[in-house]
C-alpha atoms as a PDB file:
ATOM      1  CA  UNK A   1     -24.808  34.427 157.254  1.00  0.00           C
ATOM      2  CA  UNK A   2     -27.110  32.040 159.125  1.00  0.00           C
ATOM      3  CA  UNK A   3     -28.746  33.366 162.348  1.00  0.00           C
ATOM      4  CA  UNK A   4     -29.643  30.649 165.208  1.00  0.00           C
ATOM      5  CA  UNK A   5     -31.827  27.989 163.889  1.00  0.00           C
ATOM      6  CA  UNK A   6     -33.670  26.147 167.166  1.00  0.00           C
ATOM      7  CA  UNK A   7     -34.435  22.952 164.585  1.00  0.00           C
ATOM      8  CA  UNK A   8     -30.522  22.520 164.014  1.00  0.00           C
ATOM      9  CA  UNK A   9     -29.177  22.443 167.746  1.00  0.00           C
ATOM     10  CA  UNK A  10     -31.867  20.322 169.195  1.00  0.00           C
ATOM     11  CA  UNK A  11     -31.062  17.652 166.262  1.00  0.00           C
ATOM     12  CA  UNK A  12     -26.872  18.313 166.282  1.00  0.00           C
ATOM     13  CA  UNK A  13     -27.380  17.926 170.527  1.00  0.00           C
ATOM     14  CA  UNK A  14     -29.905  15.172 170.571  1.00  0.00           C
ATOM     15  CA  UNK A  15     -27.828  13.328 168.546  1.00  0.00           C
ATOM     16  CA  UNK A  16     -25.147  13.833 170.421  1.00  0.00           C
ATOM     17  CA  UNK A  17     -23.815   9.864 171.589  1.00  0.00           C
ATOM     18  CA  UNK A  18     -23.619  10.959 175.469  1.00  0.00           C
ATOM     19  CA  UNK A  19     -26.794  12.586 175.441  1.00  0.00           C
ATOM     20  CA  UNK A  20     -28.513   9.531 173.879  1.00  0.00           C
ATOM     21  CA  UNK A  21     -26.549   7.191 176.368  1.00  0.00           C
ATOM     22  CA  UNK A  22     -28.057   9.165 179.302  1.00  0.00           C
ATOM     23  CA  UNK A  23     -31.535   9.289 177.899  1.00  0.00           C
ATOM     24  CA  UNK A  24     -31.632  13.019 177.698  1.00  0.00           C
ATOM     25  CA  UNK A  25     -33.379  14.903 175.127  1.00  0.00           C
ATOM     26  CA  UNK A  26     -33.717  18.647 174.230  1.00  0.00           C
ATOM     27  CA  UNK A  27     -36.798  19.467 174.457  1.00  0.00           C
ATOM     28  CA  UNK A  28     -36.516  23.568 173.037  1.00  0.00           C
ATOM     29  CA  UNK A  29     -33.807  26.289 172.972  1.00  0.00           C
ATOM     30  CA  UNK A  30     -34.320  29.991 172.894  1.00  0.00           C
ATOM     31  CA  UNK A  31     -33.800  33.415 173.886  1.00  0.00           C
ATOM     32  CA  UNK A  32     -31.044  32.173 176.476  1.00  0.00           C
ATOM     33  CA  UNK A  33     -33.907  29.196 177.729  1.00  0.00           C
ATOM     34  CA  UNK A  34     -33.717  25.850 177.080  1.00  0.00           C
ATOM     35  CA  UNK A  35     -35.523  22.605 178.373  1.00  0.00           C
ATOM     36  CA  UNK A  36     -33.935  19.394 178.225  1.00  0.00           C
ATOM     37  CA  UNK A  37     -35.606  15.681 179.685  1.00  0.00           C
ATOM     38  CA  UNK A  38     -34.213  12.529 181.180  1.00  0.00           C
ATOM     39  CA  UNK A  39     -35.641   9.454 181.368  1.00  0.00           C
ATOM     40  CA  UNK A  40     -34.770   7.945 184.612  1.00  0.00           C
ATOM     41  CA  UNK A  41     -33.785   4.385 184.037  1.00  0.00           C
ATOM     42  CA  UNK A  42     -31.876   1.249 186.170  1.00  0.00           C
ATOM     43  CA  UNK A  43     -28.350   1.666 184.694  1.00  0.00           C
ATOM     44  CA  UNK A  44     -28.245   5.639 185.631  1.00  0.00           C
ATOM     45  CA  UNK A  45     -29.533   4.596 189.318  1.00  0.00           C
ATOM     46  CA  UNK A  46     -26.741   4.664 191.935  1.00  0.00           C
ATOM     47  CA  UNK A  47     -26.906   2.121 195.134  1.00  0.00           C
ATOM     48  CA  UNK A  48     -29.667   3.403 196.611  1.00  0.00           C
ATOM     49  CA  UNK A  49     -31.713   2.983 193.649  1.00  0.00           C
ATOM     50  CA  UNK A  50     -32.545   6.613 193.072  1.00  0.00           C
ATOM     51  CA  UNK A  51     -31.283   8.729 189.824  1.00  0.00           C
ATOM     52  CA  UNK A  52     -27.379   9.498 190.235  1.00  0.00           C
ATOM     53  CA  UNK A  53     -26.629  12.777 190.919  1.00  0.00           C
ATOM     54  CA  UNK A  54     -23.569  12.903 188.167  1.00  0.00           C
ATOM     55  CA  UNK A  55     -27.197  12.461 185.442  1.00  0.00           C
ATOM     56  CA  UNK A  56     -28.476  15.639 187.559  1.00  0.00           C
ATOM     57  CA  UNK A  57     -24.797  17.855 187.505  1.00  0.00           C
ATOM     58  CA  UNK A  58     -24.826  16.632 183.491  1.00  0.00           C
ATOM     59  CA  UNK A  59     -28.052  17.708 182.777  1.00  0.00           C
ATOM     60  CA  UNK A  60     -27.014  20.897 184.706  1.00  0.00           C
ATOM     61  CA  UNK A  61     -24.241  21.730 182.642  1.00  0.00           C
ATOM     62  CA  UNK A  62     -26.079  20.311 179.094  1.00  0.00           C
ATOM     63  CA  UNK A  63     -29.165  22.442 179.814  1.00  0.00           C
ATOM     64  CA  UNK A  64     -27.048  25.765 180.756  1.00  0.00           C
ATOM     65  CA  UNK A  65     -24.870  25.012 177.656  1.00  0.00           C
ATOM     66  CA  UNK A  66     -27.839  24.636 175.163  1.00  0.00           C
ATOM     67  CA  UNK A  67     -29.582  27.968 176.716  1.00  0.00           C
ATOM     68  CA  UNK A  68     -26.322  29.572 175.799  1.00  0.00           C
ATOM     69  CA  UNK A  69     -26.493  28.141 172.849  1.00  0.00           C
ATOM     70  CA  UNK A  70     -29.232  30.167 171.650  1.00  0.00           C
ATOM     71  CA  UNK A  71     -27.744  33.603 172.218  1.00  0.00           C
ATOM     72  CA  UNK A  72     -24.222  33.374 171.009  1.00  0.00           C
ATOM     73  CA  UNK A  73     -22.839  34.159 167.619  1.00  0.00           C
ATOM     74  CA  UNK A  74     -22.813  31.055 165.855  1.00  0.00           C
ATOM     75  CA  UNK A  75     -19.223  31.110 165.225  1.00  0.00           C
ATOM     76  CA  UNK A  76     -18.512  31.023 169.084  1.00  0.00           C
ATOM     77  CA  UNK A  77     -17.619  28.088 170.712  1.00  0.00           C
ATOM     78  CA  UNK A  78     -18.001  27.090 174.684  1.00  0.00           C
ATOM     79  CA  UNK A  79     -15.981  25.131 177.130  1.00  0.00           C
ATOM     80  CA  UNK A  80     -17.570  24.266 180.999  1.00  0.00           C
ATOM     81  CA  UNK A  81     -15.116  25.957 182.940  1.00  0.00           C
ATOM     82  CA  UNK A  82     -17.270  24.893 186.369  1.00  0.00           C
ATOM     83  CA  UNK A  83     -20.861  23.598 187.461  1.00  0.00           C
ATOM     84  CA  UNK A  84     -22.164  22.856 190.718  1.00  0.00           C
ATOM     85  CA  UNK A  85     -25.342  20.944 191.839  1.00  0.00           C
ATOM     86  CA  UNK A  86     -27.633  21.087 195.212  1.00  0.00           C
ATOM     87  CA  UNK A  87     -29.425  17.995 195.513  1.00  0.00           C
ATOM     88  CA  UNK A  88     -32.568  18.746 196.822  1.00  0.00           C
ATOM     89  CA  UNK A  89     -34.765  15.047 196.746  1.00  0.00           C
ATOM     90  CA  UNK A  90     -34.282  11.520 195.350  1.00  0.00           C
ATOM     91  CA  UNK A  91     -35.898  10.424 191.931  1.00  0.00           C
ATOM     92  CA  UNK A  92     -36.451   7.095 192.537  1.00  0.00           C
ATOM     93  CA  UNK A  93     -37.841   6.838 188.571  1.00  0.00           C
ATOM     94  CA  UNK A  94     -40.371   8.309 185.732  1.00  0.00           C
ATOM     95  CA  UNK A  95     -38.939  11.965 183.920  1.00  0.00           C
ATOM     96  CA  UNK A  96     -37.012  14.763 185.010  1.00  0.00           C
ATOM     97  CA  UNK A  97     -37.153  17.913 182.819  1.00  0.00           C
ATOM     98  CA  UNK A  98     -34.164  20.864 183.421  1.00  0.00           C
ATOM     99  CA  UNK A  99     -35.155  24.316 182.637  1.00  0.00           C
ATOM    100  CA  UNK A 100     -31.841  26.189 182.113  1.00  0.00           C
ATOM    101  CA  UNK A 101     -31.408  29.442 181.514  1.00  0.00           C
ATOM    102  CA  UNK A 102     -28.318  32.669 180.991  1.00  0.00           C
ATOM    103  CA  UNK A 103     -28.071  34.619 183.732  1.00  0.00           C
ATOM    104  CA  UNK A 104     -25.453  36.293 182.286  1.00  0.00           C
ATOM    105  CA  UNK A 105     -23.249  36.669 178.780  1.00  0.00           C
ATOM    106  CA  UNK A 106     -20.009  38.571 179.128  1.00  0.00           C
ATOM    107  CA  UNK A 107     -17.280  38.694 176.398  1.00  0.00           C
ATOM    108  CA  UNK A 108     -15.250  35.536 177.492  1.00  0.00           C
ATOM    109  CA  UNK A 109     -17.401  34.636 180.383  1.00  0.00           C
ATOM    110  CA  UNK A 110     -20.976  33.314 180.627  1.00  0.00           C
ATOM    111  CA  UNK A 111     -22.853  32.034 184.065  1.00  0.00           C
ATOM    112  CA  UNK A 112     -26.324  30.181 183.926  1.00  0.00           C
ATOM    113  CA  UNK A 113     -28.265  28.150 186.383  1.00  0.00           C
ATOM    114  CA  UNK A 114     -30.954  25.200 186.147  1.00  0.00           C
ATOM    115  CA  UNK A 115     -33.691  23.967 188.279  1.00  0.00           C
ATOM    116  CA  UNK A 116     -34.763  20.487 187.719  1.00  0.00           C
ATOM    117  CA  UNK A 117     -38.179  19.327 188.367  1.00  0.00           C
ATOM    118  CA  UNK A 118     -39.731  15.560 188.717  1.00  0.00           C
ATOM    119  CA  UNK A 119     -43.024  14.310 186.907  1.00  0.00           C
ATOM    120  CA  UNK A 120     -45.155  15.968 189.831  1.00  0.00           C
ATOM    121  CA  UNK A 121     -43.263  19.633 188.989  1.00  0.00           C
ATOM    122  CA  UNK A 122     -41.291  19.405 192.590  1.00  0.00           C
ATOM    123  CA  UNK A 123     -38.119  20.879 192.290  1.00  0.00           C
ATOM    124  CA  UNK A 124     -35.625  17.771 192.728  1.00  0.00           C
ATOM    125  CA  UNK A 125     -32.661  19.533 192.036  1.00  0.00           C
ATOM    126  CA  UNK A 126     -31.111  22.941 190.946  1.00  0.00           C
ATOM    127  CA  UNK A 127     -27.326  24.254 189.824  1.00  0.00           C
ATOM    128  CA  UNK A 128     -25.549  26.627 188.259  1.00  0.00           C
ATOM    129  CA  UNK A 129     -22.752  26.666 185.523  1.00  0.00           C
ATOM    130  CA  UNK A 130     -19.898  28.524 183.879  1.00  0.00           C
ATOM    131  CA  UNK A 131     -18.282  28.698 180.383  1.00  0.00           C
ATOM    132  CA  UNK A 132     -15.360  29.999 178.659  1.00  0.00           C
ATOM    133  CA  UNK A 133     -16.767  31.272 175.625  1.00  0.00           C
ATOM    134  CA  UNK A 134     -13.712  30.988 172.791  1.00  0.00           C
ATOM    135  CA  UNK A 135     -14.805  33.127 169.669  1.00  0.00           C
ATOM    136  CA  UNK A 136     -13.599  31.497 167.086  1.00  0.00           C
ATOM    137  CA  UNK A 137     -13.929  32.264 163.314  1.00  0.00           C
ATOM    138  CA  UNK A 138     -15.653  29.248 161.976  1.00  0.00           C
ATOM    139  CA  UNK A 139     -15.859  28.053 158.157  1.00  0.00           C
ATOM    140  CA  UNK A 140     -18.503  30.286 156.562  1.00  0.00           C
ATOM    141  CA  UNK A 141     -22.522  29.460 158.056  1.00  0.00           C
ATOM    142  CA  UNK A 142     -20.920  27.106 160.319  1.00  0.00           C
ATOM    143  CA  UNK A 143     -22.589  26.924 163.456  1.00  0.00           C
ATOM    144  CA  UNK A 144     -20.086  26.406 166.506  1.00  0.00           C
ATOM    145  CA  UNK A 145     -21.590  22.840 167.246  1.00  0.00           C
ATOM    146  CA  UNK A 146     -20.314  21.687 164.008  1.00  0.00           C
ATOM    147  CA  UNK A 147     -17.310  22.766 163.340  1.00  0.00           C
ATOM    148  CA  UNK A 148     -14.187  20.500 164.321  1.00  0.00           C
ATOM    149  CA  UNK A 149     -10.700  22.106 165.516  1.00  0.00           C
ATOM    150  CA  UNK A 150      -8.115  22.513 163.360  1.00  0.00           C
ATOM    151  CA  UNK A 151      -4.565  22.870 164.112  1.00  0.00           C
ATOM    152  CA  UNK A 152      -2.687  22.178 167.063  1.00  0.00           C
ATOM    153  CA  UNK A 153       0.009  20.768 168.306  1.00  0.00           C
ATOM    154  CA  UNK A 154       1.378  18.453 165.137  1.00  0.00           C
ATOM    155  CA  UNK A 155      -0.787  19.915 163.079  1.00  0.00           C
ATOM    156  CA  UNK A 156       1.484  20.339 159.447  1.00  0.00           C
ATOM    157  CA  UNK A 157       1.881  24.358 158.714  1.00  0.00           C
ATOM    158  CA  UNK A 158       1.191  26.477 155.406  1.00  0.00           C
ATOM    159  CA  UNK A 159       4.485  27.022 153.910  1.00  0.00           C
ATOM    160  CA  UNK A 160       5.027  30.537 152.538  1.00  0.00           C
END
């Protein structure tokens, strides 16, 4: 059975078409850490011309998920069941980094929080976030990431 493999998620997340559209990147994932960047450009700005805070509640929620990441069977799946943000100071432009981490792992329930930090290391923003975590059997050495759904609603049936 394959055990967590850091290499695999960051390339399966950074990959990921929404994380490339918001120029995020994971940076590493481990041991229920992970630290993910975003480039802070025009189209992400809102009216005021500083960083949107939606780009500061995603990378919330993407950094807490990818910390979780690393410390769940690889069979397990996740779903955001809630995330919140505090604002703290405007990024006008350059690199944010999130450092998100699990504060806690339960059997269906997992809470983690994130503190994001500007170019100069000044905390910008911070949140916290919680998943459902759906422990699924996946196809043999299938990580979670991977592995599409199957069945359903109109999904055909085995006969006998």
């Amino acid at each position: 059975m394959k055990v967590f493999d850091e290499e695999l998620v960051k390339e399966r997340v950074n990959g990921f078409p929404f994380v490339k559209m918001m120029g995020m990147r994971l940076l590493s994932c481990a041991g229920g850490k992970s630290v993910m960047r975003c480039r802070v450009r025009r189209i992400l700005k809102n009216s005021g011309g500083t960083l949107h805070g939606g780009v500061m509640g995603a990378l919330v929620d993407m950094s807490v998920a990818t910390a979780l990441r690393s410390v769940l069977p690889l069979s397990s799946r996740m779903t955001t069941v809630e995330y919140k943000v505090n604002l703290l100071k405007p990024v006008p432009d350059g690199v944010i980094t999130a450092h998100g981490s699990v504060i806690r792992l339960g059997k269906t329930i997992a809470v983690g929080s994130t503190e994001i930090r500007n170019e100069k290391e000044e905390p910008v923003a911070f949140g916290s976030a919680t998943y459902y975590i759906l422990n699924i059997r996946a196809p043999e050495d299938s990580p979670g990431i991977m592995v599409g759904t199957k069945g359903g609603k109109g999904a055909p049936r085995k006969k006998g």
